[in-house]
C-alpha atoms as a PDB file:
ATOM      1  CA  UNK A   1    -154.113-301.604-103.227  1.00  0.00           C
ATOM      2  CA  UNK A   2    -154.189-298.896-105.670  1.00  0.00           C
ATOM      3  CA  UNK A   3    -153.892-296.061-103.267  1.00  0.00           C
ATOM      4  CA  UNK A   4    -150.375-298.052-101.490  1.00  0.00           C
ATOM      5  CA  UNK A   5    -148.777-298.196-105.165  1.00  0.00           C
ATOM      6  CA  UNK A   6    -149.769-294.433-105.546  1.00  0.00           C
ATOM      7  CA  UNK A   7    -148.386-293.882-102.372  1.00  0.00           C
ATOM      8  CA  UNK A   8    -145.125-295.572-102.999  1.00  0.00           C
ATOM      9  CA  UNK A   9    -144.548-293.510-106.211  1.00  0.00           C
ATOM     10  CA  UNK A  10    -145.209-290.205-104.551  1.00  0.00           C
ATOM     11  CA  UNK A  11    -142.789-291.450-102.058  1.00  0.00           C
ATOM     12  CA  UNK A  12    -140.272-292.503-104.608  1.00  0.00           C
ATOM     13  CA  UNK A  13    -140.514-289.351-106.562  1.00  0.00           C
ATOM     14  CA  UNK A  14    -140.046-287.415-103.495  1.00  0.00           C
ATOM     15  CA  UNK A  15    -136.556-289.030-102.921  1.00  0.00           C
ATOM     16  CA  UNK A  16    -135.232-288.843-105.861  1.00  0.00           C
ATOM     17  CA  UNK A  17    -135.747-285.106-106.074  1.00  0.00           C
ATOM     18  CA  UNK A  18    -134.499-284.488-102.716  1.00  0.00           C
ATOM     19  CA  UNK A  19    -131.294-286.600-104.116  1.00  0.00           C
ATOM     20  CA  UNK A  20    -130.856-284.565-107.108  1.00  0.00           C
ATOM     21  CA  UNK A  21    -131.465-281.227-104.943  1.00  0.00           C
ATOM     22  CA  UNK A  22    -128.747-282.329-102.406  1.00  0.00           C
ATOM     23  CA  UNK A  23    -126.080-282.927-105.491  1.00  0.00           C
ATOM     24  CA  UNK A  24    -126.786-279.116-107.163  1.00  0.00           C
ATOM     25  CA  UNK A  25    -126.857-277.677-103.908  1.00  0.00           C
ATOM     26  CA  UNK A  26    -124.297-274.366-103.554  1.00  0.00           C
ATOM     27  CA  UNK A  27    -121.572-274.139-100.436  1.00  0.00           C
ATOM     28  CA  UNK A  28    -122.512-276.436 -97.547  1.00  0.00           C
ATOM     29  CA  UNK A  29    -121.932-275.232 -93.840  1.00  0.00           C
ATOM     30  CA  UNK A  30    -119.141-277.759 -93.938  1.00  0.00           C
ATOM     31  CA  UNK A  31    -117.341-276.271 -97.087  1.00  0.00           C
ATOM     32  CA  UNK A  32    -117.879-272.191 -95.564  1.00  0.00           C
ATOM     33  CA  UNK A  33    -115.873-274.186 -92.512  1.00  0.00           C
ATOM     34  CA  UNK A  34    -113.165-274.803 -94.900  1.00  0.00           C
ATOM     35  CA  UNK A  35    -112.975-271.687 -96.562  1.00  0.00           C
ATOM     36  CA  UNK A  36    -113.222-268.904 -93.563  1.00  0.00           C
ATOM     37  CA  UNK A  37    -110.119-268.698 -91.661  1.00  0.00           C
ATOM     38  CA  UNK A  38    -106.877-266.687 -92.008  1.00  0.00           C
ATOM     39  CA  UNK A  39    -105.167-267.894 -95.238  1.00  0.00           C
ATOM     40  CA  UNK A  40    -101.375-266.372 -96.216  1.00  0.00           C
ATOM     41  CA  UNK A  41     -99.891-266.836 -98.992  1.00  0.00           C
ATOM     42  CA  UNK A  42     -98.190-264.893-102.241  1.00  0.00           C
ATOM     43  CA  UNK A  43     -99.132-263.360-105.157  1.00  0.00           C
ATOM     44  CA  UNK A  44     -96.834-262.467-107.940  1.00  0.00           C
ATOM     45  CA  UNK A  45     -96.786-260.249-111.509  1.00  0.00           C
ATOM     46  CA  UNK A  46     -95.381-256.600-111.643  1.00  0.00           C
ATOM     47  CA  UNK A  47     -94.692-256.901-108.314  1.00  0.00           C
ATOM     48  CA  UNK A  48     -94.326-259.603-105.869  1.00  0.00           C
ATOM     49  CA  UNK A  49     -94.822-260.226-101.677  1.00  0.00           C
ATOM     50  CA  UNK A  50     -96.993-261.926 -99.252  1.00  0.00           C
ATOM     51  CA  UNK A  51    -100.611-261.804 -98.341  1.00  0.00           C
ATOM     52  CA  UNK A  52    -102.803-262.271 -95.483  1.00  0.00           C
ATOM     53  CA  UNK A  53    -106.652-263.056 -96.570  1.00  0.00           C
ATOM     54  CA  UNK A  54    -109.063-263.503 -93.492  1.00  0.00           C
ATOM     55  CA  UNK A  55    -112.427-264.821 -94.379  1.00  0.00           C
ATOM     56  CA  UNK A  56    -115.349-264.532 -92.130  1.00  0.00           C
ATOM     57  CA  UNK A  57    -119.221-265.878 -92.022  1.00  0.00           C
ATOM     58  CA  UNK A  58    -121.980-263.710 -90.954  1.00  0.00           C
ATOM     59  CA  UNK A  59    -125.195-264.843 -89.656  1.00  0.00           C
ATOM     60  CA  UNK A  60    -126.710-264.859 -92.755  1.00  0.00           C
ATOM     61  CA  UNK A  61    -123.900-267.427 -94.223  1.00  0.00           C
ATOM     62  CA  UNK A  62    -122.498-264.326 -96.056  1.00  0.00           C
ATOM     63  CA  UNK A  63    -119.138-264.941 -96.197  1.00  0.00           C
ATOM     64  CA  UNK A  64    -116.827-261.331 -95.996  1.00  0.00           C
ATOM     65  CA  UNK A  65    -113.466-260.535 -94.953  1.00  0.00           C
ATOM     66  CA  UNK A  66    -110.202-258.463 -95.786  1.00  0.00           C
ATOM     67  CA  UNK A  67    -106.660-258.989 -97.627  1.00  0.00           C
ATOM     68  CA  UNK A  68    -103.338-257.334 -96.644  1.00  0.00           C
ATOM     69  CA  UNK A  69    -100.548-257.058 -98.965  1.00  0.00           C
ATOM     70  CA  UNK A  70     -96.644-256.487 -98.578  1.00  0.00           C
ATOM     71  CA  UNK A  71     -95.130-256.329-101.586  1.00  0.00           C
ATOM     72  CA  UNK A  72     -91.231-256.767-101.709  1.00  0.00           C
ATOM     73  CA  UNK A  73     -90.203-253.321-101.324  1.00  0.00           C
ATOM     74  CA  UNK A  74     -91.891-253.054 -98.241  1.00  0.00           C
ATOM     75  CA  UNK A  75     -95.465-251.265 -99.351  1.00  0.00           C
ATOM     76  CA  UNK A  76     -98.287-252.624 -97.494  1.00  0.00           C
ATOM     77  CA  UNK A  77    -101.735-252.028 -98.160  1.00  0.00           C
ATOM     78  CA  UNK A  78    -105.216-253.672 -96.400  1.00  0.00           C
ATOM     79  CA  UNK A  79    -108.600-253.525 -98.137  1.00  0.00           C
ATOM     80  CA  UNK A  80    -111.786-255.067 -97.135  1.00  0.00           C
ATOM     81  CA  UNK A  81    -113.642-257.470 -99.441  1.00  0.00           C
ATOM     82  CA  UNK A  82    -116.632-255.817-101.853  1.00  0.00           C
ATOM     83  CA  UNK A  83    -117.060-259.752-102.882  1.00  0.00           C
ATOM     84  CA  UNK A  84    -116.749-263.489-102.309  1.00  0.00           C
ATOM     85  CA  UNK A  85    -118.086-265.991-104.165  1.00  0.00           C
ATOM     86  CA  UNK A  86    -117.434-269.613-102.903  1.00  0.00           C
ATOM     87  CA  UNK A  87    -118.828-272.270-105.168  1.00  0.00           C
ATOM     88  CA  UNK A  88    -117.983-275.968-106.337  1.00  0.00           C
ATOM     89  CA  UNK A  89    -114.333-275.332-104.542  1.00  0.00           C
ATOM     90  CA  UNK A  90    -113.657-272.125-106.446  1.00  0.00           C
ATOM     91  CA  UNK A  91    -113.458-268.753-104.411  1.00  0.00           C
ATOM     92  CA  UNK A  92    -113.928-265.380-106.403  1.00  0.00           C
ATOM     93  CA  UNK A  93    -112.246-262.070-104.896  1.00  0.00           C
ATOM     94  CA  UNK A  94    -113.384-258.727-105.571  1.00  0.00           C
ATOM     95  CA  UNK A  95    -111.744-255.594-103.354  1.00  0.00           C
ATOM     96  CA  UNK A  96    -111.264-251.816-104.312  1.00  0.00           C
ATOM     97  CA  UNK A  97    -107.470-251.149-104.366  1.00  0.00           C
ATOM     98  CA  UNK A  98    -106.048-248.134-102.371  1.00  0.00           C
ATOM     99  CA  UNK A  99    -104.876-246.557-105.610  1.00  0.00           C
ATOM    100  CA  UNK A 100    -107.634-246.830-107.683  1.00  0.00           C
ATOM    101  CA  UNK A 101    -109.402-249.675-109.315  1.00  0.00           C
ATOM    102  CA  UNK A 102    -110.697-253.287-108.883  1.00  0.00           C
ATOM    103  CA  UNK A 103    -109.038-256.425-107.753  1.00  0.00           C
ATOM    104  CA  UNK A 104    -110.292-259.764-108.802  1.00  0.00           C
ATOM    105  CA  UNK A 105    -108.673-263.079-107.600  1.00  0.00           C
ATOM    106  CA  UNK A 106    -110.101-266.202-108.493  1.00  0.00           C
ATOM    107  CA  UNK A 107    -108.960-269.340-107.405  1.00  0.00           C
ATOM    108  CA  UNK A 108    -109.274-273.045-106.978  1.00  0.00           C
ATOM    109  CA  UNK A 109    -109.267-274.754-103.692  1.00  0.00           C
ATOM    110  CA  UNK A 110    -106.822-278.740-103.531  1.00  0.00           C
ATOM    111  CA  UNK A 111    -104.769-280.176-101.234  1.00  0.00           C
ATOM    112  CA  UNK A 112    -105.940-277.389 -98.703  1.00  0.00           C
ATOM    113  CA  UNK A 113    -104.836-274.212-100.409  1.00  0.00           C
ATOM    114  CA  UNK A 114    -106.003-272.211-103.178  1.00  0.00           C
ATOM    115  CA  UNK A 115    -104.219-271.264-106.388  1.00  0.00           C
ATOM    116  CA  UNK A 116    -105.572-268.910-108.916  1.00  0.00           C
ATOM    117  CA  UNK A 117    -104.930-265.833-110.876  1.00  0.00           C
ATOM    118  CA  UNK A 118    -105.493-261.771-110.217  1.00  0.00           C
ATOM    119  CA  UNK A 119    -106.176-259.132-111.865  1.00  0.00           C
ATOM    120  CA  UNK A 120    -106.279-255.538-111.632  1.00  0.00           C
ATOM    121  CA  UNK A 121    -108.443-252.708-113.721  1.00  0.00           C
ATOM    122  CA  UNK A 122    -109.679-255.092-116.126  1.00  0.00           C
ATOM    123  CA  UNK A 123    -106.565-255.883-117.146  1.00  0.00           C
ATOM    124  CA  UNK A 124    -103.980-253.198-116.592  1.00  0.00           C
ATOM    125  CA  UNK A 125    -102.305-255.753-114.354  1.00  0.00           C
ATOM    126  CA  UNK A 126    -101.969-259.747-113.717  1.00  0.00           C
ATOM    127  CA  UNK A 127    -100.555-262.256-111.860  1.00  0.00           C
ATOM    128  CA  UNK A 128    -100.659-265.379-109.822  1.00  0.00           C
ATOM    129  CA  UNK A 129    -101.312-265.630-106.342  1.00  0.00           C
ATOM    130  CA  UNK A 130    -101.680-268.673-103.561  1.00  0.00           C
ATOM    131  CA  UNK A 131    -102.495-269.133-100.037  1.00  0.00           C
ATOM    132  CA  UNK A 132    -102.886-271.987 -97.634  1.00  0.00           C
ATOM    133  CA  UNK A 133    -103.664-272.057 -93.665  1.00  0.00           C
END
């Protein structure tokens, strides 16, 4: 009798850590699915235009990708992505731009598109940006 009751607590403790394991988990393969894609979008501060951000998944669940810019005069620039972070429905950016310097975007993820902020140099620049599918 004693060794069922010990039994049934092992088995009890078991699933309860498995159950608080499953909530702290990072980005499930059904959450990468919702963030790789091709996203376009805007982004706005000193200057303004469009983007194109195309996330991708690697074997290893690494998620990488590139951004293209057009700003409204016509400049266009493409840069591949030295970072993505994708956790609890927030994506973090990180890309070298062409003329020097680090971009970061960071962003949340509702109603199927992402809205955040950017910056550039630590600083030297800001501004919004969005995107949706």
């Amino acid at each position: 009798m004693a060794f069922k009751t010990l039994l049934s607590v092992v088995l009890l403790l078991t699933l309860t850590v498995q159950a608080v394991k499953a909530q702290n988990s990072p980005a499930t393969s059904d959450s990468l699915t919702t963030l790789t894609g091709k996203w376009a979008g805007t982004f706005d501060g000193p200057a303004s235009g469009k983007l194109e951000l195309v996330l991708n998944q690697d074997n290893n669940r690494n998620v990488t990708g590139k951004i293209t810019a057009i700003n409204n005069s016509g400049d266009q620039y493409s840069a591949d992505l030295k970072t993505v972070i994708w956790q609890n429905g927030k994506l973090t950016i990180t890309y070298t731009y062409p003329e020097g310097g680090d971009v970061n975007l960071s962003g949340n993820y509702a109603k199927s598109a992402f809205k955040g902020t950017w910056e550039l140099g630590g600083g030297q620049a800001t501004g919004t940006w969005q995107a949706s599918r």
